[in-house]
Protein backbone atom coordinates (compact mmCIF):
# COMPACT_ATOMS: atom_id res chain seq x y z
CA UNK A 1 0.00 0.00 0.00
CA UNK A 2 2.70 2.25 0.69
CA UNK A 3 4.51 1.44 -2.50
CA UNK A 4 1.09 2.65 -4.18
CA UNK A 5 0.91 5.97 -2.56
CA UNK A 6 4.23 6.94 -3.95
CA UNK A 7 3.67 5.64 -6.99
CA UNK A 8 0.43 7.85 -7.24
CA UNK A 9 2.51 11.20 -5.88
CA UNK A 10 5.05 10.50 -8.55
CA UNK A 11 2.53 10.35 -11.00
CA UNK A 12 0.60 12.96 -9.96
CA UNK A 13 4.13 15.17 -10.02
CA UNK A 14 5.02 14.19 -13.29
CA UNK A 15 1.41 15.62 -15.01
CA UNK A 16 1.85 18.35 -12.98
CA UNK A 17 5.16 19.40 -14.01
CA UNK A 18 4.39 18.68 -18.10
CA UNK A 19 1.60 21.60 -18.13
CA UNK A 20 2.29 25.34 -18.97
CA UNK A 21 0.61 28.00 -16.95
CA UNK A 22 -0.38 29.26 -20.26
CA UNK A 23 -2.11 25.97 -21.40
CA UNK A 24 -5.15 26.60 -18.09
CA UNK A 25 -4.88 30.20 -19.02
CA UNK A 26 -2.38 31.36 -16.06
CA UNK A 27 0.19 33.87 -16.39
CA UNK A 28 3.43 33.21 -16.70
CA UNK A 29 5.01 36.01 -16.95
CA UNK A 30 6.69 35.21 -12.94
CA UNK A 31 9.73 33.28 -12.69
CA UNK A 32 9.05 29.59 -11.30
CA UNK A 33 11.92 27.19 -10.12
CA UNK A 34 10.21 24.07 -11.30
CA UNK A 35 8.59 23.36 -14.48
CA UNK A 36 4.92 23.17 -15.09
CA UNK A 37 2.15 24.06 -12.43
CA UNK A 38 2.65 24.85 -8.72
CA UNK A 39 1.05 22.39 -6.47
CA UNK A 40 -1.46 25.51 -5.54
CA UNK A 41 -2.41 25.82 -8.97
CA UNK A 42 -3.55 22.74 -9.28
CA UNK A 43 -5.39 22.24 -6.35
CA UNK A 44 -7.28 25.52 -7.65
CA UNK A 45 -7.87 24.01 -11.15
CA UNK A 46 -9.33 21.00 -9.02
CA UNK A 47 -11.24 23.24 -6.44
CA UNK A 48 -9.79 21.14 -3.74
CA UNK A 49 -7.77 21.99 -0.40
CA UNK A 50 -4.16 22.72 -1.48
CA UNK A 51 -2.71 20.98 1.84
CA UNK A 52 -5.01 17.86 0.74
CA UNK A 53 -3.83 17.88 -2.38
CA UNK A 54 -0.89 18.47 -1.29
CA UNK A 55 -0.44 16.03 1.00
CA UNK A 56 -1.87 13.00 -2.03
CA UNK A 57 1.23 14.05 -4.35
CA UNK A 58 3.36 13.34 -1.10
CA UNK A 59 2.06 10.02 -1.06
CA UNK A 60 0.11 10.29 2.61
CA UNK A 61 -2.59 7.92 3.66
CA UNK A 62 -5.48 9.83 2.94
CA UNK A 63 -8.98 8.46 1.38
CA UNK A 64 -9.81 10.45 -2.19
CA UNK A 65 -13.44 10.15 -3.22
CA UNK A 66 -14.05 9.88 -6.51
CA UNK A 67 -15.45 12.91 -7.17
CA UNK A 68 -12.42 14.71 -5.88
CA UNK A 69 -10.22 12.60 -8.20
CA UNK A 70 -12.01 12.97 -11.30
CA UNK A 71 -11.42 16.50 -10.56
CA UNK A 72 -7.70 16.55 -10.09
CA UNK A 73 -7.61 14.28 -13.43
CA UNK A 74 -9.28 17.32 -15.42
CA UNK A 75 -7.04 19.72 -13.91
CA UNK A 76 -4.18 17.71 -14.71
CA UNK A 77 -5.70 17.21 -18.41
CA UNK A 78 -5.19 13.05 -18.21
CA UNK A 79 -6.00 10.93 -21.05
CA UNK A 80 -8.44 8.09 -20.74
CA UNK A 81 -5.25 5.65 -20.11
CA UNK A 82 -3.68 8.34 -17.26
CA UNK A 83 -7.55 8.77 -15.40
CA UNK A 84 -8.11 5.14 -15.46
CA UNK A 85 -4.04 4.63 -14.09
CA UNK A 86 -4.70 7.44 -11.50
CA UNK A 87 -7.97 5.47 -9.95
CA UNK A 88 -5.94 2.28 -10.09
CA UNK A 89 -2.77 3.85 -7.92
CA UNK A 90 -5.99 5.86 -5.65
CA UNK A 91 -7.66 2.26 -5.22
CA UNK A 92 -11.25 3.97 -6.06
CA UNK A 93 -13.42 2.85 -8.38
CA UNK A 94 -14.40 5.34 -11.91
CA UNK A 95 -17.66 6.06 -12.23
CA UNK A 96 -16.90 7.14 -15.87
CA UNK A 97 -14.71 3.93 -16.82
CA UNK A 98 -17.69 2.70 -18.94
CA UNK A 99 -17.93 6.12 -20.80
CA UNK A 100 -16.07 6.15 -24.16
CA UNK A 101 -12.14 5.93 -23.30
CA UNK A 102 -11.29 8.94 -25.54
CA UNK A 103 -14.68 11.20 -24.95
CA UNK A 104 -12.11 13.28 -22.05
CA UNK A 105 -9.17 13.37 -24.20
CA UNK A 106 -10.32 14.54 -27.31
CA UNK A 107 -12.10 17.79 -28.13
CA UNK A 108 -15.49 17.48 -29.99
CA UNK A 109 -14.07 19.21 -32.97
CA UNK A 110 -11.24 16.80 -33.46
CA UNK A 111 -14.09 13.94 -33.40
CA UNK A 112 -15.81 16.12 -35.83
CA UNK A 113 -12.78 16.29 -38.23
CA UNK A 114 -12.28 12.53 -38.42
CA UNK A 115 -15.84 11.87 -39.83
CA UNK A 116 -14.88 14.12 -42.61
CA UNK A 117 -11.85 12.43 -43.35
CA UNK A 118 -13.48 9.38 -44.00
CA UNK A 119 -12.51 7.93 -46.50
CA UNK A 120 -9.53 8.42 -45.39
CA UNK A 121 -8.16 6.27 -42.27
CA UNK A 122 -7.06 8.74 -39.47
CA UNK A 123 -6.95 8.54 -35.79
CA UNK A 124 -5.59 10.47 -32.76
CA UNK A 125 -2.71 9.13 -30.45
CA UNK A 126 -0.50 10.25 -27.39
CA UNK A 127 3.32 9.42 -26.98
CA UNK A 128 2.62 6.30 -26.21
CA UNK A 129 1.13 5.49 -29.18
CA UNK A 130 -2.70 4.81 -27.25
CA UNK A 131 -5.48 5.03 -30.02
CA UNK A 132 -7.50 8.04 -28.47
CA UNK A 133 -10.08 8.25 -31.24
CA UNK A 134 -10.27 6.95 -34.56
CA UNK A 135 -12.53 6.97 -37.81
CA UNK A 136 -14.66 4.58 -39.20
CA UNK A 137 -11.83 3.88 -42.25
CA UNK A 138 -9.49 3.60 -39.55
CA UNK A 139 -11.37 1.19 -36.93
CA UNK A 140 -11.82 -1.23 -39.78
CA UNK A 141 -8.77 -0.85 -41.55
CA UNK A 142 -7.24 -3.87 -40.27
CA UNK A 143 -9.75 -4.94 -37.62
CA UNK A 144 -12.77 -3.73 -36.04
CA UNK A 145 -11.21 -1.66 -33.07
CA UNK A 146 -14.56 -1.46 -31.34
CA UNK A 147 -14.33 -5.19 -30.59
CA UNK A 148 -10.94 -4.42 -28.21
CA UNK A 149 -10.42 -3.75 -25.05
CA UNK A 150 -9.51 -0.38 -24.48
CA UNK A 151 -6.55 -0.90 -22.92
CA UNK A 152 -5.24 -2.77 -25.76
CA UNK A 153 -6.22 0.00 -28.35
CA UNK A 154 -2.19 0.76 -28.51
CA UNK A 155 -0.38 0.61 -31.71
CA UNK A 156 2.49 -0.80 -30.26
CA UNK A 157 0.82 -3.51 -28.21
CA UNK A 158 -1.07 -3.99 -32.14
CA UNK A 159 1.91 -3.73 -33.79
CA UNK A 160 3.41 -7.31 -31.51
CA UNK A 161 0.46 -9.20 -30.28
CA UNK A 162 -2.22 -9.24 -32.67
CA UNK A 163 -2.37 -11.88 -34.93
CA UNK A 164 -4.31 -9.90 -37.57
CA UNK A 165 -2.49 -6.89 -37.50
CA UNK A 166 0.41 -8.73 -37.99
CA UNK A 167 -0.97 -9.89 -41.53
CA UNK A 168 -2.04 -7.19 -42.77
CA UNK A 169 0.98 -5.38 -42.05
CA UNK A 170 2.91 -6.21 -45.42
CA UNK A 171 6.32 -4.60 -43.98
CA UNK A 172 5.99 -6.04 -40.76
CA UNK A 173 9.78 -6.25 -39.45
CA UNK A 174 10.35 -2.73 -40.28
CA UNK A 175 6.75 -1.35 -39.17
CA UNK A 176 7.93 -3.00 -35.80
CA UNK A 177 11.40 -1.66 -35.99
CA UNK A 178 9.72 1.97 -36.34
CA UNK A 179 7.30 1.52 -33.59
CA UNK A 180 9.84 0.65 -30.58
CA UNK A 181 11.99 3.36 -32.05
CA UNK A 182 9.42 6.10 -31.71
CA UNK A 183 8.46 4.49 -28.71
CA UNK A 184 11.89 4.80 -27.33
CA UNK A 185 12.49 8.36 -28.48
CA UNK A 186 8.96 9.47 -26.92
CA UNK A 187 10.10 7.58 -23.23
CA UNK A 188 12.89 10.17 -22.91
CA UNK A 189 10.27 12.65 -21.82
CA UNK A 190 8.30 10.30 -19.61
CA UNK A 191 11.22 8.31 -17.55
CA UNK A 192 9.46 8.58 -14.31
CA UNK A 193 6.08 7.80 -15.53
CA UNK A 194 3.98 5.02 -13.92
CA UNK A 195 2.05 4.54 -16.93
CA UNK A 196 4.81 4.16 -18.76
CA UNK A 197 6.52 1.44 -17.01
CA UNK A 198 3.04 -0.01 -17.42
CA UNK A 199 2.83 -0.01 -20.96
CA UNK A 200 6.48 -1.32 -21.71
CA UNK A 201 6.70 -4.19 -18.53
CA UNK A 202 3.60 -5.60 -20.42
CA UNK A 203 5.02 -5.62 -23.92
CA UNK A 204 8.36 -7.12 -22.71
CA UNK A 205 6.88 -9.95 -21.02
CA UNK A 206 4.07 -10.07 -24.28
CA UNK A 207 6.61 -9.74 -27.10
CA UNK A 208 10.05 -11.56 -27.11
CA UNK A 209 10.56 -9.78 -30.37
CA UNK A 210 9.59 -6.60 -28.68
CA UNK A 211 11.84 -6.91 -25.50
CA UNK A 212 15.08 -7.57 -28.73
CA UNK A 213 14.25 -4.39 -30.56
CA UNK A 214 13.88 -2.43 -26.84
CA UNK A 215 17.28 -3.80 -26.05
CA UNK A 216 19.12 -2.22 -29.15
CA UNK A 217 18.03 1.35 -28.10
CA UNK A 218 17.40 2.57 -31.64
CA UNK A 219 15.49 5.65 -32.06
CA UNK A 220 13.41 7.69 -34.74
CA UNK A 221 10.85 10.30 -35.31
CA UNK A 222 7.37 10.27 -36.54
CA UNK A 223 7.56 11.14 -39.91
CA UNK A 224 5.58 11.51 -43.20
CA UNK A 225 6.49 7.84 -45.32
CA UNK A 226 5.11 5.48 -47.25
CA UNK A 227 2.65 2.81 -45.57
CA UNK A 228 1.51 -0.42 -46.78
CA UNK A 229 -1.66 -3.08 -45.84
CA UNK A 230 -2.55 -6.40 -46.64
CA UNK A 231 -6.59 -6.39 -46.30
CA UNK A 232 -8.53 -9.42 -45.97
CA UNK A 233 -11.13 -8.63 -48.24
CA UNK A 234 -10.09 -5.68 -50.25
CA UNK A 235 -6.24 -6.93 -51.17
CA UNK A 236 -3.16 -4.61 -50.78
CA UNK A 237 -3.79 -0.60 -49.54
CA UNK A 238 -0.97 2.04 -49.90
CA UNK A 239 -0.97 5.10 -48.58
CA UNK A 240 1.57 8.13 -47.63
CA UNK A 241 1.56 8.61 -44.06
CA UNK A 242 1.31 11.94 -42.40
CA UNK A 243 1.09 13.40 -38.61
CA UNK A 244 -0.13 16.52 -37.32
CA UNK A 245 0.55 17.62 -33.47
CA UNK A 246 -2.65 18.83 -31.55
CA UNK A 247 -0.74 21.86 -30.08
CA UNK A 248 2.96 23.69 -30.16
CA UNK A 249 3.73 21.37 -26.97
CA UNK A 250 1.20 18.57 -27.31
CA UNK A 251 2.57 15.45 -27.37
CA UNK A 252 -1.18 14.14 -29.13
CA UNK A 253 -0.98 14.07 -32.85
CA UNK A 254 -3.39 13.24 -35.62
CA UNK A 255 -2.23 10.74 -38.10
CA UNK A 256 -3.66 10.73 -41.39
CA UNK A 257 -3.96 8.39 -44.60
CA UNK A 258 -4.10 9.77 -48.00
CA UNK A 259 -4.52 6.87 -50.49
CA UNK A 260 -2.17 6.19 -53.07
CA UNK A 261 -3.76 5.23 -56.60
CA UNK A 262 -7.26 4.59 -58.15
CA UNK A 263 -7.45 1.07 -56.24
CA UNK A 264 -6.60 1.97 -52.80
CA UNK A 265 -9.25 5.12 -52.73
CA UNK A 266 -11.76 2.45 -54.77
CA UNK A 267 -11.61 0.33 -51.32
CA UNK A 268 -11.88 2.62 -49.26
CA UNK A 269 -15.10 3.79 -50.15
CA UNK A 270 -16.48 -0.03 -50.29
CA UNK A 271 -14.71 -0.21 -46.60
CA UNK A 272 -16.80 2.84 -45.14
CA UNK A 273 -20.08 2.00 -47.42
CA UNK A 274 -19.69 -2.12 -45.52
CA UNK A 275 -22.38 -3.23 -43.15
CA UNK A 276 -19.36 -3.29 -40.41
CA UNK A 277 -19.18 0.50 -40.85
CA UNK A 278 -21.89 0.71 -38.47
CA UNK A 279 -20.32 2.21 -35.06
CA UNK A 280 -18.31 4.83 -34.19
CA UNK A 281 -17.79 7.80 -36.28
């Protein structure tokens, strides 16, 4: 138990200290000797007592409702993966875990902009490569994404332990290479991170062939390339491969698919237009 509670104040620190004053509409025009938001700033995002929240970042034994938690995981601005970690460490129970996983992360208009990219495949994803919200050409571009757990709506955990993305993944060794090297590249920032550990203990003891690529410390970028899938029904899909970031500091970007040729745009619109298009937009 006491192993949790500092796990949950280290957590708690490290959101803290990855948002600008500027990003909850704060001034920061003062000079601060730690990055991100004071401890007092947060508990006034959270309308909560500073010394109580004060005292859960220093890993006390104190009982959080979860009310008060759900609070302090807007304030801190936590993706569905981060909330659901943050009741885990707290021991309390979400009322909201059976609401749609990326309905807090995701701003209505972002939702808005992947229905009009269909066509097109596109989805949202954090650092860690979580799927945070997706279109219909998208969900069903290599399976129906609906059908997964949430916590296994990661393109990494995809990318190594899904039989069917594995298929249809017609570059598969150096797809994977790219993944753990992004992966990799995007820890740097997020050493001390709970989650984190999380996500990377489970794909080591998943994914032999992920725990060899981890190992060689190889890095990369996400970049614009070329991007290749082996469909099921509709045969081979090419596309270029493009990502936008959500914000000059957001580590969230939207990752688009623009079709390349006649025959890959052809199946897309038979892929949207199938009875399995039914679902999320």
């Amino acid at each position: 138990m006491e192993s949790r509670r500092a796990e949950l104040g280290r957590f708690l620190r490290s959101r803290r200290e990855r948002i600008t004053p500027g990003e909850v509409g704060l001034s920061n025009s003062d000079r601060r000797r730690t990055p991100g938001l004071r401890r007092e700033e947060v508990a006034a995002l959270a309308d909560v007592g500073v010394s109580w929240y004060t005292w859960l970042e220093q890993g006390r034994d104190i009982q959080a409702s979860a009310a008060v938690l759900g609070a302090v995981a807007r304030a801190l601005r936590l993706d569905p993966h981060e909330r659901r970690h943050l009741f885990a460490l707290a021991g309390a129970l979400d009322p909201a875990a059976t609401a749609a996983p990326a309905a807090a992360a995701v701003p209505p208009e972002i939702f808005a902009l992947l229905g009009q990219l269909d066509p097109f495949p596109a989805n949202v994803q954090n650092a860690r490569s979580d799927l945070l919200a997706y279109n219909t050409a998208y969900r069903l571009l290599i399976s129906d994404l609906d059908a997964l757990p949430a916590d296994d709506r990661n393109v990494a955990w995809l990318t190594f332990t899904h039989p069917a993305w594995r298929r249809s993944l017609a570059d598969w060794p150096v797809t994977a290479d790219r993944v753990v090297a992004q992966l990799r590249a995007a820890r740097a920032g997020h050493r001390d991170d709970p989650a984190w550990c999380e996500l990377l203990d489970r794909l080591r003891d998943a994914s032999p062939e992920f725990a060899r690529r981890w190992r060689a410390h190889d890095i990369a970028q996400p970049e614009a390339r070329y991007k290749a899938y082996l469909h099921p029904r509709l045969g081979l899909l090419r596309f270029t491969h493009t990502q936008l970031w959500l914000g000059p500091t957001s580590t969230t970007r939207l990752t688009t698919f623009i079709p390349i040729g006649a025959d890959t745009r052809t199946a897309l619109d038979r892929l949207v237009a199938s009875p399995m298009s039914a679902g999320r937009a």
